[in-house]
N, C-alpha and C. Protein backbone atom coordinates (compact mmCIF):
# COMPACT_ATOMS: atom_id res chain seq x y z
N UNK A 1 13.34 -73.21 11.50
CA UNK A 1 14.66 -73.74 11.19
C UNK A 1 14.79 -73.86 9.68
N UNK A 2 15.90 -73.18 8.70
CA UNK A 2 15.81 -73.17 7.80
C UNK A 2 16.27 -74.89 6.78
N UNK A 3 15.80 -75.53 6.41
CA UNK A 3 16.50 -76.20 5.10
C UNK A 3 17.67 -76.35 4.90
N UNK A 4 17.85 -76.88 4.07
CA UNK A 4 19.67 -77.29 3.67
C UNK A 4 19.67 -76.15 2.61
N UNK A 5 19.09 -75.60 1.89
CA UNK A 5 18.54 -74.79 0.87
C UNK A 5 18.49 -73.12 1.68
N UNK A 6 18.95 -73.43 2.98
CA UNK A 6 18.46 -72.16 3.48
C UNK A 6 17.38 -71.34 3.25
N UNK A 7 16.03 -72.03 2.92
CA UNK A 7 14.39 -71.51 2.94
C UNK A 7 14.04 -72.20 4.02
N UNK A 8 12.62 -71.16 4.68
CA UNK A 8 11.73 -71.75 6.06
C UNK A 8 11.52 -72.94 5.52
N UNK A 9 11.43 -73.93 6.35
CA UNK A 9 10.93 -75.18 6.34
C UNK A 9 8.94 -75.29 6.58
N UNK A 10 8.26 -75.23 5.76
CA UNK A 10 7.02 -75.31 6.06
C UNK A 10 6.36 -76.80 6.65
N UNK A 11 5.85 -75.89 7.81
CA UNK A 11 5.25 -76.68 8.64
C UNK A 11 3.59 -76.69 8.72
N UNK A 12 3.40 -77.64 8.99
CA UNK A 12 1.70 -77.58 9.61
C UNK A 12 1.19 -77.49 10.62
N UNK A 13 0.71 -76.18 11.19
CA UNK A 13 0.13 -75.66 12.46
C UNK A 13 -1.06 -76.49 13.28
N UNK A 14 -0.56 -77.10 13.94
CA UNK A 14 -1.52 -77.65 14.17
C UNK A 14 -2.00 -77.21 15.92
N UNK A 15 -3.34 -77.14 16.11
CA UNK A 15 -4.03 -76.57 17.68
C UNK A 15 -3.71 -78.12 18.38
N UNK A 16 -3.42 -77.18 19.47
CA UNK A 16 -3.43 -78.88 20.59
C UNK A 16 -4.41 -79.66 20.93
N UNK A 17 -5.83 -78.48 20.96
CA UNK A 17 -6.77 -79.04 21.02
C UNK A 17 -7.37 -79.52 19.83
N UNK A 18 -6.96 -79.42 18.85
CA UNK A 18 -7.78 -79.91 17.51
C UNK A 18 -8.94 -81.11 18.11
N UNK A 19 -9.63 -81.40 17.18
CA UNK A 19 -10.46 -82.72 17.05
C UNK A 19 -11.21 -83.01 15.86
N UNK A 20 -12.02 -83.79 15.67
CA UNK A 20 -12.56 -83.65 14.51
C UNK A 20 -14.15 -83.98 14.89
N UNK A 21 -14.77 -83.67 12.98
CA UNK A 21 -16.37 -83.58 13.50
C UNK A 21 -17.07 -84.93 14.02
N UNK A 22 -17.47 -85.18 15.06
CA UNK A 22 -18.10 -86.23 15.25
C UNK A 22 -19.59 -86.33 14.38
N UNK A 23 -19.88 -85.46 13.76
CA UNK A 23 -20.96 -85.43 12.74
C UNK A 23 -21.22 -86.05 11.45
N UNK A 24 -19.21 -86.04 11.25
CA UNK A 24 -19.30 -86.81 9.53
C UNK A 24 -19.30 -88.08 10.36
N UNK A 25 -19.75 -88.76 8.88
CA UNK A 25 -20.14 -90.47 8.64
C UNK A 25 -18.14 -91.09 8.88
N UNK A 26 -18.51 -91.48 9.49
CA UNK A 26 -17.06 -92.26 9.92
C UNK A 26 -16.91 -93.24 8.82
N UNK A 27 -15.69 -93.64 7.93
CA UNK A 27 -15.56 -94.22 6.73
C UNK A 27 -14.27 -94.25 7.15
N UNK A 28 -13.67 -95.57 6.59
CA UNK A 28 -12.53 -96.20 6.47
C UNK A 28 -11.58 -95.61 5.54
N UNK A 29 -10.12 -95.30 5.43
CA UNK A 29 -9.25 -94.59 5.02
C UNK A 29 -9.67 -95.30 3.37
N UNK A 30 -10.02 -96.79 3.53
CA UNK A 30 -9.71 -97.89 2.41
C UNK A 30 -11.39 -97.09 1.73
N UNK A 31 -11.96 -97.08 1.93
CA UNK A 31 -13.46 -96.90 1.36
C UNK A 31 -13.35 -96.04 0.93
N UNK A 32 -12.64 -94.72 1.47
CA UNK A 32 -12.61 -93.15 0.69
C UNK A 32 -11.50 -93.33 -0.65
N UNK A 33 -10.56 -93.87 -0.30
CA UNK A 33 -9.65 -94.33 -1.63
C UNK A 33 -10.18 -94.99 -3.11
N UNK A 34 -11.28 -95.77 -2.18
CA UNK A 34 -11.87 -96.62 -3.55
C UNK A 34 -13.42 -96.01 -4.11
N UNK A 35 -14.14 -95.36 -3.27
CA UNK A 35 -15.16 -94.98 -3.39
C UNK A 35 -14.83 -93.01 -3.96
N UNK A 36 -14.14 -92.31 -3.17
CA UNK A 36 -14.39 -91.14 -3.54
C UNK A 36 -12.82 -90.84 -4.65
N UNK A 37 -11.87 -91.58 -4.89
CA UNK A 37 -10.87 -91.65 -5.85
C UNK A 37 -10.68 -92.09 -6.84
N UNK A 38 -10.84 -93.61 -6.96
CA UNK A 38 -10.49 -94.54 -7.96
C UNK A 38 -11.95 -94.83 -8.38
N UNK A 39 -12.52 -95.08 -7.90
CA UNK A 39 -13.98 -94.79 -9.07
C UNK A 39 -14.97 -94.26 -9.70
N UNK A 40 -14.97 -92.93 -9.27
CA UNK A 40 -14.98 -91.81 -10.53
C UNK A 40 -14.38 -91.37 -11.23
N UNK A 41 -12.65 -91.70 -10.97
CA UNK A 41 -12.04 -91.15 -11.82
C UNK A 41 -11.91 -92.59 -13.12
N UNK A 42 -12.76 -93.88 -12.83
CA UNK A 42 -12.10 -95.32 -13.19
C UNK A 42 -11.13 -95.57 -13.56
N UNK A 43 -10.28 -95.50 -12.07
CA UNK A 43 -9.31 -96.52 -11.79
C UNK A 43 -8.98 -97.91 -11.24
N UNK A 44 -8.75 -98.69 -11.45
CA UNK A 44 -8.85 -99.83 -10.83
C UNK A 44 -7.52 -99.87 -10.08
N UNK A 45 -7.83 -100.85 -9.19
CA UNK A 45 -6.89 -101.54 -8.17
C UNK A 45 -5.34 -101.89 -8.90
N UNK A 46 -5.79 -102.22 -9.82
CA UNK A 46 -4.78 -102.71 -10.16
C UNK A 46 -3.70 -101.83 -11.24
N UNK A 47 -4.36 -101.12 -11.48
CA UNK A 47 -4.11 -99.84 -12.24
C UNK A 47 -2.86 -98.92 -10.99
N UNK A 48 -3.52 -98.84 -10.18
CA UNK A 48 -3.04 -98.07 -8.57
C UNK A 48 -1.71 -98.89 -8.43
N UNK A 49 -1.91 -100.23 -8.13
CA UNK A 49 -1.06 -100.92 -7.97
C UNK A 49 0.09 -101.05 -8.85
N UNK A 50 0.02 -100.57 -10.05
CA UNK A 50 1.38 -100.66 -10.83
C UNK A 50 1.91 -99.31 -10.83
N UNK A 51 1.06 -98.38 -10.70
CA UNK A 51 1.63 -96.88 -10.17
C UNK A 51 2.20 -96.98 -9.23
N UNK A 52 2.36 -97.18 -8.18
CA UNK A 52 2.70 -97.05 -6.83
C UNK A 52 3.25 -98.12 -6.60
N UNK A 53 3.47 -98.78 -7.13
CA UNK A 53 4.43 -100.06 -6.19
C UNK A 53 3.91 -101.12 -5.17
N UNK A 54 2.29 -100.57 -4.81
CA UNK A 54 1.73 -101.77 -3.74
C UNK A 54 1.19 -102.39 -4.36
N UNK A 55 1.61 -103.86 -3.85
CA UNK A 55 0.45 -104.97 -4.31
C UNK A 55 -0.54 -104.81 -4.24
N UNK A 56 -1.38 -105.73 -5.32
CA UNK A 56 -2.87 -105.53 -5.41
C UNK A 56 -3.24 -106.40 -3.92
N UNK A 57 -2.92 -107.37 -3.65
CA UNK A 57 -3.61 -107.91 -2.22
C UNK A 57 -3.14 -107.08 -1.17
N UNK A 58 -2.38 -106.08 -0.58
CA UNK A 58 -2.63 -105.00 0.02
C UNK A 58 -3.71 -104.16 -0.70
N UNK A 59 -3.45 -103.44 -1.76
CA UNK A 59 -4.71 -102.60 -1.65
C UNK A 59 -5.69 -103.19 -1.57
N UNK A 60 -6.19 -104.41 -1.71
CA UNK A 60 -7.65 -104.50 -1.57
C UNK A 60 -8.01 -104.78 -0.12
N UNK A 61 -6.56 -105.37 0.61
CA UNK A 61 -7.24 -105.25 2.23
C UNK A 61 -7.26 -103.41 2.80
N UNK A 62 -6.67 -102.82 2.43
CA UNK A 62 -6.67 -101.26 2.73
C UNK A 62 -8.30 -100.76 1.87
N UNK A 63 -8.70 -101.33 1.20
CA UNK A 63 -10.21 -101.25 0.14
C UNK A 63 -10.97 -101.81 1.27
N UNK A 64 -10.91 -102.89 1.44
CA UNK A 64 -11.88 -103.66 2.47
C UNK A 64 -11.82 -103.37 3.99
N UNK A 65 -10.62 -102.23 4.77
CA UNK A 65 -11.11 -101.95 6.06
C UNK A 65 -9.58 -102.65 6.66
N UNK A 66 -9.13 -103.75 6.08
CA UNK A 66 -8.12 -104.77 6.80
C UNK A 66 -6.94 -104.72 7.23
N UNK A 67 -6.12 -103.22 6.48
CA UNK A 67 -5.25 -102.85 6.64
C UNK A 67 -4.99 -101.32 6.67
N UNK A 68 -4.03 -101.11 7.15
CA UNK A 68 -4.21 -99.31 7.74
C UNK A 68 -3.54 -98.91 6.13
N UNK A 69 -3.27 -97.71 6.42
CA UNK A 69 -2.55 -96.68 5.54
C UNK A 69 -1.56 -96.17 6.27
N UNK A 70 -0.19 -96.72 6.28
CA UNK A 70 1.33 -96.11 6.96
C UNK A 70 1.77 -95.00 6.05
N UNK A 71 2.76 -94.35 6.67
CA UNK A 71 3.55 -93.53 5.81
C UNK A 71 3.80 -94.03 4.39
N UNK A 72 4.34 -94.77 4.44
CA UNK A 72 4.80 -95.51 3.30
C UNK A 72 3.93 -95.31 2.11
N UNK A 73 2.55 -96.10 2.50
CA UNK A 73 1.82 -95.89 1.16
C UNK A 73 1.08 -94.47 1.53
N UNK A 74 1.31 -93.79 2.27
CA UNK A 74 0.67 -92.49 1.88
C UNK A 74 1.48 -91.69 0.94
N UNK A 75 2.92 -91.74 1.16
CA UNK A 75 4.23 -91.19 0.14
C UNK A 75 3.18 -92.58 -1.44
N UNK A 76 3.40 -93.47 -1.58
CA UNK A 76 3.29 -93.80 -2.90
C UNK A 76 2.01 -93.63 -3.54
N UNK A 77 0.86 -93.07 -2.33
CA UNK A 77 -0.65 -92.94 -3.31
C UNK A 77 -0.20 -91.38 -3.46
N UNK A 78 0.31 -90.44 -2.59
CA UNK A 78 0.10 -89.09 -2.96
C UNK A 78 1.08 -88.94 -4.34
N UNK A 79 1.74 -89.87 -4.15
CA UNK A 79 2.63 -89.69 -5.85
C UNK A 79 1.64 -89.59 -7.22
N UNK A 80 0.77 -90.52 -7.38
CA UNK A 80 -0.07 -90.79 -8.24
C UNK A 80 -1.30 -90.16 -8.30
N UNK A 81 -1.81 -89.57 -6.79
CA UNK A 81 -2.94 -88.99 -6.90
C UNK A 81 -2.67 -87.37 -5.97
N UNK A 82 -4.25 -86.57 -6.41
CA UNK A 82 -3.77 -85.22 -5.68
C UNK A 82 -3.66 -85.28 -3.99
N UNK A 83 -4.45 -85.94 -3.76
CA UNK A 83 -3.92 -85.71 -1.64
C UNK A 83 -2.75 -85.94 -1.34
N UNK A 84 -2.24 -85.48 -0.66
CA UNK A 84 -1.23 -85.62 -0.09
C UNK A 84 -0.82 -86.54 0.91
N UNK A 85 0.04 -86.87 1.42
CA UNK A 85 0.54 -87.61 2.51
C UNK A 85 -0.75 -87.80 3.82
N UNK A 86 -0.03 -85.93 3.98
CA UNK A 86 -0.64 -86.06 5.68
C UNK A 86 -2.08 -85.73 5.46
N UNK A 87 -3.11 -85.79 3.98
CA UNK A 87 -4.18 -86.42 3.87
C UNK A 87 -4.51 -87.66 4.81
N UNK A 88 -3.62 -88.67 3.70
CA UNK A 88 -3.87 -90.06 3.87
C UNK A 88 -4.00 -90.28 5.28
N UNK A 89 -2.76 -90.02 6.01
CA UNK A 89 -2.45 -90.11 7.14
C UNK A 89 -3.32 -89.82 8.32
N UNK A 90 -3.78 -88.35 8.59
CA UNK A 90 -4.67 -88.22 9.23
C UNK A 90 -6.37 -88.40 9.13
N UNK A 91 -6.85 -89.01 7.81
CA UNK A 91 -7.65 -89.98 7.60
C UNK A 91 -7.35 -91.44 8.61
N UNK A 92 -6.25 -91.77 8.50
CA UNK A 92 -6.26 -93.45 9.48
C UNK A 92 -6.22 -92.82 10.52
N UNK A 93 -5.43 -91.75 10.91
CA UNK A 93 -5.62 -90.93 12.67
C UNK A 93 -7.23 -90.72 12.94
N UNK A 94 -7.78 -90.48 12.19
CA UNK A 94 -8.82 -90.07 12.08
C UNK A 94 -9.78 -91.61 12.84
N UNK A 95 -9.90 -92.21 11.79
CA UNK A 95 -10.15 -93.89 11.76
C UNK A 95 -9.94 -94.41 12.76
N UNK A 96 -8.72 -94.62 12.95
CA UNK A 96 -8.28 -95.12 14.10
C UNK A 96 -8.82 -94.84 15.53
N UNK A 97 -8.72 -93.40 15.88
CA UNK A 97 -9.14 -92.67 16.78
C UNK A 97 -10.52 -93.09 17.32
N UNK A 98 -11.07 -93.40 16.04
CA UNK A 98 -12.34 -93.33 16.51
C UNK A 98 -13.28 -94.60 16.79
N UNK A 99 -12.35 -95.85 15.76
CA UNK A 99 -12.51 -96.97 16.00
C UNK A 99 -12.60 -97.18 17.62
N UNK A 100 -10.97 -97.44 18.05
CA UNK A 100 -10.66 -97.56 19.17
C UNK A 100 -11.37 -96.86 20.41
N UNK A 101 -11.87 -95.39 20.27
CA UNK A 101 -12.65 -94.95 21.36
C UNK A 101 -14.24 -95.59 21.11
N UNK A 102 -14.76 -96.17 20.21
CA UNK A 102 -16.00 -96.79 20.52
C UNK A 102 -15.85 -98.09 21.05
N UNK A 103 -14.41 -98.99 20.59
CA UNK A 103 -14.68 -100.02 21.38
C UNK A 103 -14.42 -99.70 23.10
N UNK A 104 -13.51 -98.94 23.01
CA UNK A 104 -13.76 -98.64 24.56
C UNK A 104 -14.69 -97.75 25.14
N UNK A 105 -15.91 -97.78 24.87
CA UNK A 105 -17.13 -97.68 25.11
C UNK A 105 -17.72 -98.73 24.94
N UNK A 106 -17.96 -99.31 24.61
CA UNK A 106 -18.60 -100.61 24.46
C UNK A 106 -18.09 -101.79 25.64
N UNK A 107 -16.64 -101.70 25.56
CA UNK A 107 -15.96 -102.46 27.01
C UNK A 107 -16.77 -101.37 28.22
N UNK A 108 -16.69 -100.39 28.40
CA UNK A 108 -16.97 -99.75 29.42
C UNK A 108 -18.59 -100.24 29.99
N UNK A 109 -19.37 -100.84 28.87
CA UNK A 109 -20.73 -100.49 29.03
C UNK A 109 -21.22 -102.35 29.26
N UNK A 110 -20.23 -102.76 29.08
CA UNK A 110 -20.37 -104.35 29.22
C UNK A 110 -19.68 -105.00 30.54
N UNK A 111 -19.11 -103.88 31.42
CA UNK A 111 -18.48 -104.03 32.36
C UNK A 111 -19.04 -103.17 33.56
């Protein structure tokens, strides 16, 4: 479907079956932000935070595990930094996914 611009609209192909590696080290959307982004490049929190518009007590619960990564701040970190959106995004899909299927293993195995 073309644009208002009348160009293809690029999309991302995605398999139905996709999945991901159960091999990598499972890490929090917040840990890869602060560990593989903002501190080699030394940035601080608060640095981020006046770029982008989020408070510093959000980012540090999104740093510490406490809070997800929505659309929202995936549009205001990909502004400031190179990943993109549906980086961010499917990092917490990612997260999420996988959180949630171990606790329901763990219910399964206690029951």
């Amino acid at each position: 479907m073309p644009d208002r611009k009348g160009s293809p609209m690029c999309l991302i192909k995605l398999d139905p079956l996709m999945d991901f590696d159960s091999t990598v080290l499972l890490r929090s959307p917040g840990d890869i932000l602060l560990n593989d982004h903002l501190r080699p490049r030394t940035m601080s929190i608060a640095w981020l935070a006046r770029r982008t518009g989020i408070s510093v007590s959000t980012l540090r619960q999104i740093t510490r595990g406490e809070r997800r990564i929505n659309a929202e701040f995936a549009l205001r970190l990909a502004c400031v930094m190179d990943p993109t959106p549906a980086y961010w995004l499917v990092l917490q899909a990612r997260y999420d996914l996988a959180t949630v299927s171990a606790e329901r293993g763990a219910r399964r195995r206690t029951t």
